[in-house]
PDB file of N, CA and C in Angstrom:
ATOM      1  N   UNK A   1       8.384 -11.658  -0.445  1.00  0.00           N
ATOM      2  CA  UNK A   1       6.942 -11.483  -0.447  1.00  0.00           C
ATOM      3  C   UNK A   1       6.418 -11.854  -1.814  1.00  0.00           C
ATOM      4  N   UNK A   2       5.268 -12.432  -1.877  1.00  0.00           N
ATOM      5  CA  UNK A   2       5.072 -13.028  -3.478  1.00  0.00           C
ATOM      6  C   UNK A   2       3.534 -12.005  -3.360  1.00  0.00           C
ATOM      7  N   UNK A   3       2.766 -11.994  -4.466  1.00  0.00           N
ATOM      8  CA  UNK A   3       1.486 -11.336  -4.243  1.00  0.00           C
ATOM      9  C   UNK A   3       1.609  -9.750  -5.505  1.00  0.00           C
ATOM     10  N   UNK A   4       0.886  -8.803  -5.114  1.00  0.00           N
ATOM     11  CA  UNK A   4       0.974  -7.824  -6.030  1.00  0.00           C
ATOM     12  C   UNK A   4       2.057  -6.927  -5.792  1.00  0.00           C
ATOM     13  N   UNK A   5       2.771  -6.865  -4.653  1.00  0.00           N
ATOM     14  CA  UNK A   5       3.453  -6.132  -4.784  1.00  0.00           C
ATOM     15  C   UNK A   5       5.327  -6.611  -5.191  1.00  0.00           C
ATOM     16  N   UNK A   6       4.836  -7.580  -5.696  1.00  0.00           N
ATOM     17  CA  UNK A   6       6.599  -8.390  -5.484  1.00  0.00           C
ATOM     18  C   UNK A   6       7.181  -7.646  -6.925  1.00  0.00           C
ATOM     19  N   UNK A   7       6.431  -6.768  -7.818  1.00  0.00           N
ATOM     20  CA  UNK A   7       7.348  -6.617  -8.800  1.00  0.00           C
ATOM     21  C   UNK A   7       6.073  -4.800  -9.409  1.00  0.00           C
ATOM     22  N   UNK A   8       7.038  -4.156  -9.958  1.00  0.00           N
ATOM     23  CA  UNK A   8       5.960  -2.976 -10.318  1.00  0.00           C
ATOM     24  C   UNK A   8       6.981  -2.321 -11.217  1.00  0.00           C
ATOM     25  N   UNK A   9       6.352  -1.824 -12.032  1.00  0.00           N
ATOM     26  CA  UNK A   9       6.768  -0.495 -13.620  1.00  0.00           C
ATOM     27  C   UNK A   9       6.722   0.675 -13.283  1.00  0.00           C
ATOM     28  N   UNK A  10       7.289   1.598 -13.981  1.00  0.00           N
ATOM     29  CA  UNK A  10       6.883   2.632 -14.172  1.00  0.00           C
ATOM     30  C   UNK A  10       6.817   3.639 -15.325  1.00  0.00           C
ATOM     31  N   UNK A  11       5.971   4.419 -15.720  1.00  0.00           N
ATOM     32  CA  UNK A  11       5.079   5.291 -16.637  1.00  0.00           C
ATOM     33  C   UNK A  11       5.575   6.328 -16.029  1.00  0.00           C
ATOM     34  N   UNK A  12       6.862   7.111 -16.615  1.00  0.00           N
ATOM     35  CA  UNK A  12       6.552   8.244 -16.370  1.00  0.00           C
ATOM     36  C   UNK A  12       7.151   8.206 -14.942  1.00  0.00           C
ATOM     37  N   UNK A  13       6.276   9.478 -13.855  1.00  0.00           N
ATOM     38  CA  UNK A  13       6.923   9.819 -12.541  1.00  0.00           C
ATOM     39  C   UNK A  13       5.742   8.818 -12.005  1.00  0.00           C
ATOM     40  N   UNK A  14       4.644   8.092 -12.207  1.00  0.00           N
ATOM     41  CA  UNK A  14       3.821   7.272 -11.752  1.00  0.00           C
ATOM     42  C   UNK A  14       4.029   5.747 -11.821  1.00  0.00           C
ATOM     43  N   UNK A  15       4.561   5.212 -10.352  1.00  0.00           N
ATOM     44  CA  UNK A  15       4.993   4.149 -10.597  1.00  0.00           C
ATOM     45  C   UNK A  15       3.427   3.377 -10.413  1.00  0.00           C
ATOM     46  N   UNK A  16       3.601   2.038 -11.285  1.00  0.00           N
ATOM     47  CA  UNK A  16       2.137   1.311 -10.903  1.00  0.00           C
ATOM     48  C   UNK A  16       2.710  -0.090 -10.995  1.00  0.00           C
ATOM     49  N   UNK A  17       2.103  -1.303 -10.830  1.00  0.00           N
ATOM     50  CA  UNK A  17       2.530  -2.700 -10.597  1.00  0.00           C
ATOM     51  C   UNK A  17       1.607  -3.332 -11.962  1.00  0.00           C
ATOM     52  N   UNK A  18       1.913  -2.537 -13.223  1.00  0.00           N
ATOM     53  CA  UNK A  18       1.550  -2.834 -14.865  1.00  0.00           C
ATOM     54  C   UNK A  18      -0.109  -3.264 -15.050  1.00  0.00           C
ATOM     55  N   UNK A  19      -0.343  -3.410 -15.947  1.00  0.00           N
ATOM     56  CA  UNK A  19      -1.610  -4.157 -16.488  1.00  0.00           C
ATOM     57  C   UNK A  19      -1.898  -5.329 -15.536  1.00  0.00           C
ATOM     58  N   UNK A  20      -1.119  -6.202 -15.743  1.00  0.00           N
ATOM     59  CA  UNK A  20      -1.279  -7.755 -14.750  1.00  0.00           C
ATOM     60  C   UNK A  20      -1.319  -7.296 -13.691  1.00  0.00           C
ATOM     61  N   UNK A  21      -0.065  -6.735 -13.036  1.00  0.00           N
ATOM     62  CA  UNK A  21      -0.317  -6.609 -11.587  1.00  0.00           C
ATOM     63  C   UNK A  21      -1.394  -5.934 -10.999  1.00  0.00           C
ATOM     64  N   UNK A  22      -1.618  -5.359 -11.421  1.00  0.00           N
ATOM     65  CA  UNK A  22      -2.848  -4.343 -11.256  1.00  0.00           C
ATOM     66  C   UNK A  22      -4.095  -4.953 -11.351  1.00  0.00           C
ATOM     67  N   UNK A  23      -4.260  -5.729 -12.174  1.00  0.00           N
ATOM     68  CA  UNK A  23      -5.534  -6.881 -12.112  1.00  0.00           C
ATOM     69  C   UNK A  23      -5.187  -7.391 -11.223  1.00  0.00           C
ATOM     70  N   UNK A  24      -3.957  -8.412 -10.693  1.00  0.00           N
ATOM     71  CA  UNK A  24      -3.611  -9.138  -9.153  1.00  0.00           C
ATOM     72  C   UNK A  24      -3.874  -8.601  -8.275  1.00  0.00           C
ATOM     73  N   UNK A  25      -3.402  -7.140  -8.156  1.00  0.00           N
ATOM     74  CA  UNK A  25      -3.721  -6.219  -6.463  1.00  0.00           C
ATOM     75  C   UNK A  25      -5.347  -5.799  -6.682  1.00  0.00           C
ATOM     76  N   UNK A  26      -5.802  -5.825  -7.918  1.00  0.00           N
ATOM     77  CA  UNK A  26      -7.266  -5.568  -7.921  1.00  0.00           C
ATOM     78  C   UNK A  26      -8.152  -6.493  -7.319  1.00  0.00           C
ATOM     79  N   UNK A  27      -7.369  -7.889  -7.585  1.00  0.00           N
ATOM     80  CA  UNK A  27      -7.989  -9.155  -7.079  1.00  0.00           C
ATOM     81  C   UNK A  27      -8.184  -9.621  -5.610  1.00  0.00           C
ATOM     82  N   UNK A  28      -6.771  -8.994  -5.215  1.00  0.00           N
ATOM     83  CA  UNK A  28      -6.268  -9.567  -3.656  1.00  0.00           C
ATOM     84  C   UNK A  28      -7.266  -8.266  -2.955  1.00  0.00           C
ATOM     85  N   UNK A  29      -7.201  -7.050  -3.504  1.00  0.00           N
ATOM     86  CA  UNK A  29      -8.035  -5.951  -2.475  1.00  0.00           C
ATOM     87  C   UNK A  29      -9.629  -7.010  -2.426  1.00  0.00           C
ATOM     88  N   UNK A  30     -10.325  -7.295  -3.640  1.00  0.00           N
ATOM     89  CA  UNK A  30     -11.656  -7.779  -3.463  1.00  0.00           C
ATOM     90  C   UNK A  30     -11.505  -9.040  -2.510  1.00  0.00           C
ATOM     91  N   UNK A  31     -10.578  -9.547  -2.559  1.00  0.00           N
ATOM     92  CA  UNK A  31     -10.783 -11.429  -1.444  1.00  0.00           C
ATOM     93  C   UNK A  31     -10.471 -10.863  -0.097  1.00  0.00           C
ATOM     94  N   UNK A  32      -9.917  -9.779   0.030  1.00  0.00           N
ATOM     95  CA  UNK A  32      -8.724  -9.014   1.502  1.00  0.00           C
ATOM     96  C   UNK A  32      -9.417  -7.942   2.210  1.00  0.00           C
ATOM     97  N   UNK A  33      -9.348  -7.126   1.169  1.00  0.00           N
ATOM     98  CA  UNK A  33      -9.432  -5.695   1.883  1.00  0.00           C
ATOM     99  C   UNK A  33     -10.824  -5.417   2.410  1.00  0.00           C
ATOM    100  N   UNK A  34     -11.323  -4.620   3.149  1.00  0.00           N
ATOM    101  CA  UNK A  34     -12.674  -4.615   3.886  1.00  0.00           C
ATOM    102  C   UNK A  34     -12.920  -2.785   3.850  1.00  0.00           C
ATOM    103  N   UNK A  35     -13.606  -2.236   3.485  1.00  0.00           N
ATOM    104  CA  UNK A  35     -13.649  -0.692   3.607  1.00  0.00           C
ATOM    105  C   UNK A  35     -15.052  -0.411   4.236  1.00  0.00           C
ATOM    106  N   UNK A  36     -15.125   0.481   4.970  1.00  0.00           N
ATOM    107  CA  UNK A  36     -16.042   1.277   5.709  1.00  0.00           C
ATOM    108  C   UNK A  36     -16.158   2.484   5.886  1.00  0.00           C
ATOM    109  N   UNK A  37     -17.331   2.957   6.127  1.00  0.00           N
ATOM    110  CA  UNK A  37     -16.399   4.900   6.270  1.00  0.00           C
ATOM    111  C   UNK A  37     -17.335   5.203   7.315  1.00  0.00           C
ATOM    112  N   UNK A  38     -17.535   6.409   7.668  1.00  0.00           N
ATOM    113  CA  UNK A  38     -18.933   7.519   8.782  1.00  0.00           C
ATOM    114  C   UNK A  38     -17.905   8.653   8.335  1.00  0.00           C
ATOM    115  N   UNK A  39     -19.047   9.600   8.473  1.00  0.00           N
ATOM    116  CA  UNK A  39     -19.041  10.697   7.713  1.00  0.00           C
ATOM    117  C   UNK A  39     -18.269  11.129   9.592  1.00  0.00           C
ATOM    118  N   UNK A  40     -17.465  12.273   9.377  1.00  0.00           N
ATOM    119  CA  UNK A  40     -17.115  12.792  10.167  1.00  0.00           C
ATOM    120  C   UNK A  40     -16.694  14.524  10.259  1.00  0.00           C
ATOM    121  N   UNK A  41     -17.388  15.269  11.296  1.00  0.00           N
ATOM    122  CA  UNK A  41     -16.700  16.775  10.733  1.00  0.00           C
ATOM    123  C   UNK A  41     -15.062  16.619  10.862  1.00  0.00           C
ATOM    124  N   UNK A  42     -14.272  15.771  11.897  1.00  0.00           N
ATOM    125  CA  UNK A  42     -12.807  15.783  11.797  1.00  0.00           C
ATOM    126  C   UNK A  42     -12.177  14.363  11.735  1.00  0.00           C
ATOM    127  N   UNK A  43     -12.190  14.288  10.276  1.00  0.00           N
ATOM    128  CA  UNK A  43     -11.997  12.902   9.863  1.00  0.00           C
ATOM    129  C   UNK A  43     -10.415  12.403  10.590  1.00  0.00           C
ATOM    130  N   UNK A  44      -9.527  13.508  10.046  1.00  0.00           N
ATOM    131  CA  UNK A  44      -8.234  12.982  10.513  1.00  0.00           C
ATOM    132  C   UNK A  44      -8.271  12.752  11.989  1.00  0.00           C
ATOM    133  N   UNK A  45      -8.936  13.310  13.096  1.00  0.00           N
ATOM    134  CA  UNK A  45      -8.604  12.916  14.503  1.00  0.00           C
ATOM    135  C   UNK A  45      -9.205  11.832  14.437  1.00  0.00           C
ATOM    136  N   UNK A  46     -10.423  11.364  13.973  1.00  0.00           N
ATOM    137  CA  UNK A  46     -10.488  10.045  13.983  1.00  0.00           C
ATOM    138  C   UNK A  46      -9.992   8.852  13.446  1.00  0.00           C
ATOM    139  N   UNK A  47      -9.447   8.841  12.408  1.00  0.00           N
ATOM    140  CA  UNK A  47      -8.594   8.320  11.735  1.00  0.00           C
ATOM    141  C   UNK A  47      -7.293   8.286  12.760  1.00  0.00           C
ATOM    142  N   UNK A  48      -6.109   9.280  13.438  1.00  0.00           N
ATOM    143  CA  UNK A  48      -5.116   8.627  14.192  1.00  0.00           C
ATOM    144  C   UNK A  48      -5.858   7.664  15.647  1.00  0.00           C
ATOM    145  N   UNK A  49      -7.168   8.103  15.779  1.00  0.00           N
ATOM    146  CA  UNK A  49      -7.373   7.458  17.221  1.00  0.00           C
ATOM    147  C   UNK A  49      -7.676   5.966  17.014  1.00  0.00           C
ATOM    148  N   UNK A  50      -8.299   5.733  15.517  1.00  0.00           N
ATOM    149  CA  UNK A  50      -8.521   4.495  14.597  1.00  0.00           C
ATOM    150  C   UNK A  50      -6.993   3.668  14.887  1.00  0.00           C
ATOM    151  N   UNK A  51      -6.221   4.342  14.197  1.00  0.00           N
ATOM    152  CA  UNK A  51      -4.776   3.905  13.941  1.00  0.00           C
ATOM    153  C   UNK A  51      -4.253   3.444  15.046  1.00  0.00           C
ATOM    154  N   UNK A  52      -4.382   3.904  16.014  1.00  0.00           N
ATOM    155  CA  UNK A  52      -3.830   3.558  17.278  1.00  0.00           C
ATOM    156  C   UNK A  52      -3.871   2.642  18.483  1.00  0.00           C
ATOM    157  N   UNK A  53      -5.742   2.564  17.763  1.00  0.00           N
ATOM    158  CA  UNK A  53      -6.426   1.498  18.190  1.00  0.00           C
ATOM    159  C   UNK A  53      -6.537   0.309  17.605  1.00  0.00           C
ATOM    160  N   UNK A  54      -6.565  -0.257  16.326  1.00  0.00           N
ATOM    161  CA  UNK A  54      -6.560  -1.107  15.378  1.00  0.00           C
ATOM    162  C   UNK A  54      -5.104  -1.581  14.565  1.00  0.00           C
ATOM    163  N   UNK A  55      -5.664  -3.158  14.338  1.00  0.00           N
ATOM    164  CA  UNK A  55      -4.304  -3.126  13.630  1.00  0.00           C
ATOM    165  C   UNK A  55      -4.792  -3.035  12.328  1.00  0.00           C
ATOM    166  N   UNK A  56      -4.212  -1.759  11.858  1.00  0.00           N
ATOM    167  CA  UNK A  56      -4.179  -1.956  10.371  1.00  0.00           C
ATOM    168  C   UNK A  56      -2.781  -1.966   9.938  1.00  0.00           C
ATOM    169  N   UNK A  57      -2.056  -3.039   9.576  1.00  0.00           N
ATOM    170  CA  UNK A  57      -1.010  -3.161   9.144  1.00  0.00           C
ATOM    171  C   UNK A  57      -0.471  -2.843   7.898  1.00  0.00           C
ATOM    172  N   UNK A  58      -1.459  -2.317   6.823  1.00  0.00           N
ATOM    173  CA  UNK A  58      -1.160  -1.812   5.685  1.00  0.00           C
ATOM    174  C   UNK A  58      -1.178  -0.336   5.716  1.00  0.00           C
ATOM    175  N   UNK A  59      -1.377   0.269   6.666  1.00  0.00           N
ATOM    176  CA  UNK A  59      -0.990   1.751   7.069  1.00  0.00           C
ATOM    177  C   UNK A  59       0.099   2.464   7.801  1.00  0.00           C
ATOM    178  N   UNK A  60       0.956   3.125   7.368  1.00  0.00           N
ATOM    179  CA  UNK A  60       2.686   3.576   7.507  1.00  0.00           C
ATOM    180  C   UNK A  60       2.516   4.859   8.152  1.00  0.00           C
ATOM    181  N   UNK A  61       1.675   5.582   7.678  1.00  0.00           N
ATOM    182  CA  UNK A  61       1.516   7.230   8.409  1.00  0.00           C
ATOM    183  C   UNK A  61       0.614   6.648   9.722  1.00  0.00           C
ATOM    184  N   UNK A  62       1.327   7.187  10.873  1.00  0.00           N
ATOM    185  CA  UNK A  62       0.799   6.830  12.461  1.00  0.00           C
ATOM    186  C   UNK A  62       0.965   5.818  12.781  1.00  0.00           C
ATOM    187  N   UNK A  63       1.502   4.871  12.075  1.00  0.00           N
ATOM    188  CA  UNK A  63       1.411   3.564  12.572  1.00  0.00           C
ATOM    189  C   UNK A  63       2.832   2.590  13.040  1.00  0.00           C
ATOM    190  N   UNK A  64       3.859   3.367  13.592  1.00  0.00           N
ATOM    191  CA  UNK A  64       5.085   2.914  13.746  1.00  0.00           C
ATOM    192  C   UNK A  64       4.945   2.036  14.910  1.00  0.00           C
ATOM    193  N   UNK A  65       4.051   1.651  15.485  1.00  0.00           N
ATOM    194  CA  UNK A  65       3.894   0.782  16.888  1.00  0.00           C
ATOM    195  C   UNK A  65       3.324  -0.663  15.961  1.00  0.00           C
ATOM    196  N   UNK A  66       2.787  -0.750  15.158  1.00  0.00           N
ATOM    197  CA  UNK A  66       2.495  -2.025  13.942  1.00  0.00           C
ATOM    198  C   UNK A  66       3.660  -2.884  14.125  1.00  0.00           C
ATOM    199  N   UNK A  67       3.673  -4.335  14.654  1.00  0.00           N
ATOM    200  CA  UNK A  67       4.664  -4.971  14.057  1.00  0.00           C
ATOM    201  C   UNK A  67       4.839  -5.185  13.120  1.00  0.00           C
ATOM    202  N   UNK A  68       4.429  -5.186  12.241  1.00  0.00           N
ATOM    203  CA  UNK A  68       4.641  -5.173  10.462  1.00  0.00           C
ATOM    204  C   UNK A  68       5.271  -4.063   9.801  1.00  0.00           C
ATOM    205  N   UNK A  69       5.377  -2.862  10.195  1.00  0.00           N
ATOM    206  CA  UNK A  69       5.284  -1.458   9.892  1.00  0.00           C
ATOM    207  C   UNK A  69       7.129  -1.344   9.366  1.00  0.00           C
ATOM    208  N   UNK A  70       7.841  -1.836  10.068  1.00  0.00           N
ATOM    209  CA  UNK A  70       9.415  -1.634   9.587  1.00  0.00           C
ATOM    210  C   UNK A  70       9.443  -2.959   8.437  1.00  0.00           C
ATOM    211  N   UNK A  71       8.548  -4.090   8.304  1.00  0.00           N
ATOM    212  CA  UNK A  71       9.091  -5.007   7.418  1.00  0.00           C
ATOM    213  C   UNK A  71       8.103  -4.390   5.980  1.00  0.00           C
ATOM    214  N   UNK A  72       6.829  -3.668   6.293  1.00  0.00           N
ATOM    215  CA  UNK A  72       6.193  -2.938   4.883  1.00  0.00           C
ATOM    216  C   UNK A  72       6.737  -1.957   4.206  1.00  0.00           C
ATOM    217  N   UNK A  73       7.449  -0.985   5.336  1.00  0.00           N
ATOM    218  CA  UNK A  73       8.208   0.039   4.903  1.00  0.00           C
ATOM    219  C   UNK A  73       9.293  -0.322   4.186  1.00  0.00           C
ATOM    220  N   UNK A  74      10.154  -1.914   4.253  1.00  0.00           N
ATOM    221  CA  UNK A  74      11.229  -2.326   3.509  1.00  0.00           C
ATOM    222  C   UNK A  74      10.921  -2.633   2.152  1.00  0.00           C
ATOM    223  N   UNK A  75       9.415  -3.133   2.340  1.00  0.00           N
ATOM    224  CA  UNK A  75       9.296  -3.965   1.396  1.00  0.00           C
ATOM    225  C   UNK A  75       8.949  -2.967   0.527  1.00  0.00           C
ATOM    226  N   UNK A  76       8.408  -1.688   0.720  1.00  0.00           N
ATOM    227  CA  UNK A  76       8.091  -0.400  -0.253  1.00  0.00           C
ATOM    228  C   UNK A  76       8.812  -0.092  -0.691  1.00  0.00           C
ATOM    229  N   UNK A  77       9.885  -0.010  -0.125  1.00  0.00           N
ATOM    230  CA  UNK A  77      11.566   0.818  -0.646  1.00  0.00           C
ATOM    231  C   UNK A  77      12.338  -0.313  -1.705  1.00  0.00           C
ATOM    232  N   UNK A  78      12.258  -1.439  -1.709  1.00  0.00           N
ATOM    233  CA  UNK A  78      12.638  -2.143  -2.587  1.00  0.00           C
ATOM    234  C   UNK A  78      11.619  -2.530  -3.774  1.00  0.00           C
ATOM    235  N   UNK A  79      10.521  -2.133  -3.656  1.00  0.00           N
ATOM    236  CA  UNK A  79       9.415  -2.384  -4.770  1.00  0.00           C
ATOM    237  C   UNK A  79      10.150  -1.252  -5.513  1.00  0.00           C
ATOM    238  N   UNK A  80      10.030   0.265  -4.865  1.00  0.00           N
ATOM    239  CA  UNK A  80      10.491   1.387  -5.675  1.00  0.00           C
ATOM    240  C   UNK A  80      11.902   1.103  -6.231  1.00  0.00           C
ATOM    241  N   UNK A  81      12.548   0.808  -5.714  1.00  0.00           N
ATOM    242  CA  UNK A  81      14.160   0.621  -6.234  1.00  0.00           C
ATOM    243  C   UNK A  81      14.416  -0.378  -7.371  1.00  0.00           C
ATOM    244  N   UNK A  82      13.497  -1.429  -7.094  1.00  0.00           N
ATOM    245  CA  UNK A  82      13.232  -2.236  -8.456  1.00  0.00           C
ATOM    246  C   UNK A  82      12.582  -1.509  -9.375  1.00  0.00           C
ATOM    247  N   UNK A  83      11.501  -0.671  -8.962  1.00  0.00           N
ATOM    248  CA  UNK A  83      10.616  -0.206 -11.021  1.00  0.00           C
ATOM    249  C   UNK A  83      11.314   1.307 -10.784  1.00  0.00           C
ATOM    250  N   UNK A  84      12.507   1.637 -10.524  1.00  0.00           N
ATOM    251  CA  UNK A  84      13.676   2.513 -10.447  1.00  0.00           C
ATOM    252  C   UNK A  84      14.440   2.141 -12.004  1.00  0.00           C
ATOM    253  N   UNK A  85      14.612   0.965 -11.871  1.00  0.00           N
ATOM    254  CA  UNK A  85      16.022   0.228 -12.219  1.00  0.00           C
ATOM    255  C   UNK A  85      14.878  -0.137 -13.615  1.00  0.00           C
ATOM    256  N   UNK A  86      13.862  -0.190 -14.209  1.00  0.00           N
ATOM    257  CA  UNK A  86      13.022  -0.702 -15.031  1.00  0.00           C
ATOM    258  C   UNK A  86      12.729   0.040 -16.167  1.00  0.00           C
ATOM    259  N   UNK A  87      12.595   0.022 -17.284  1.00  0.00           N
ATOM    260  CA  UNK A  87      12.251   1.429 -18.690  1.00  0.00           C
ATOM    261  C   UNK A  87      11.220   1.611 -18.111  1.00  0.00           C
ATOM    262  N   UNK A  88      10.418   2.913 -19.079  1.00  0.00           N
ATOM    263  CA  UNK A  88       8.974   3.651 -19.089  1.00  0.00           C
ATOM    264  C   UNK A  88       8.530   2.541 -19.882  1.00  0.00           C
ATOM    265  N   UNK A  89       7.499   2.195 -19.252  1.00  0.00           N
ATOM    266  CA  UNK A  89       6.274   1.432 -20.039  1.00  0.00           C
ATOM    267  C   UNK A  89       5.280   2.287 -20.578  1.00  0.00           C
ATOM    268  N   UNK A  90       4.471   2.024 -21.809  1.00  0.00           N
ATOM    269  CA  UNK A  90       3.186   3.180 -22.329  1.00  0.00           C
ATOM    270  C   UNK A  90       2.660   3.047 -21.693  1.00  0.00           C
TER     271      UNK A  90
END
């Protein structure tokens, strides 16, 4: 996978994808990502009925029916295992 998440640091118990990357995933959310909200008294039931209904493929909690969902979850576990293996950055 190339993009913001192909490489990330960590500070401490807070892992983050550094200065650069962080400007990159700042970049790719503004060209990509789309956000909306409605106010709701029970946000979470709407939110799994959302999930269930939509593909949001960048969402892991409720979303194991995603075809993407076992190749994001890999790709999370090896982001962490790499800025594992990395010093504390300031």
């Amino acid at each position: 996978m190339t993009g913001p998440a192909s490489s990330c640091t960590r500070s401490g118990k807070r892992m983050t994808f550094g200065k650069a990357g962080e400007t990159t995933l700042s970049q790719w959310m503004a060209d990509n990502a789309r956000v909306c909200w409605i106010e709701h008294g029970e946000p979470w039931a709407l939110e799994s009925e959302l999930i269930s209904q939509l593909d949001l493929p960048l969402n892991l909690d409720q979303n194991r029916h995603n075809a993407f969902h076992s190749r994001l979850k890999a790709l999370r576990a090896e982001a962490r295992q790499r800025a594992a293996q990395l010093p504390i950055s300031a």
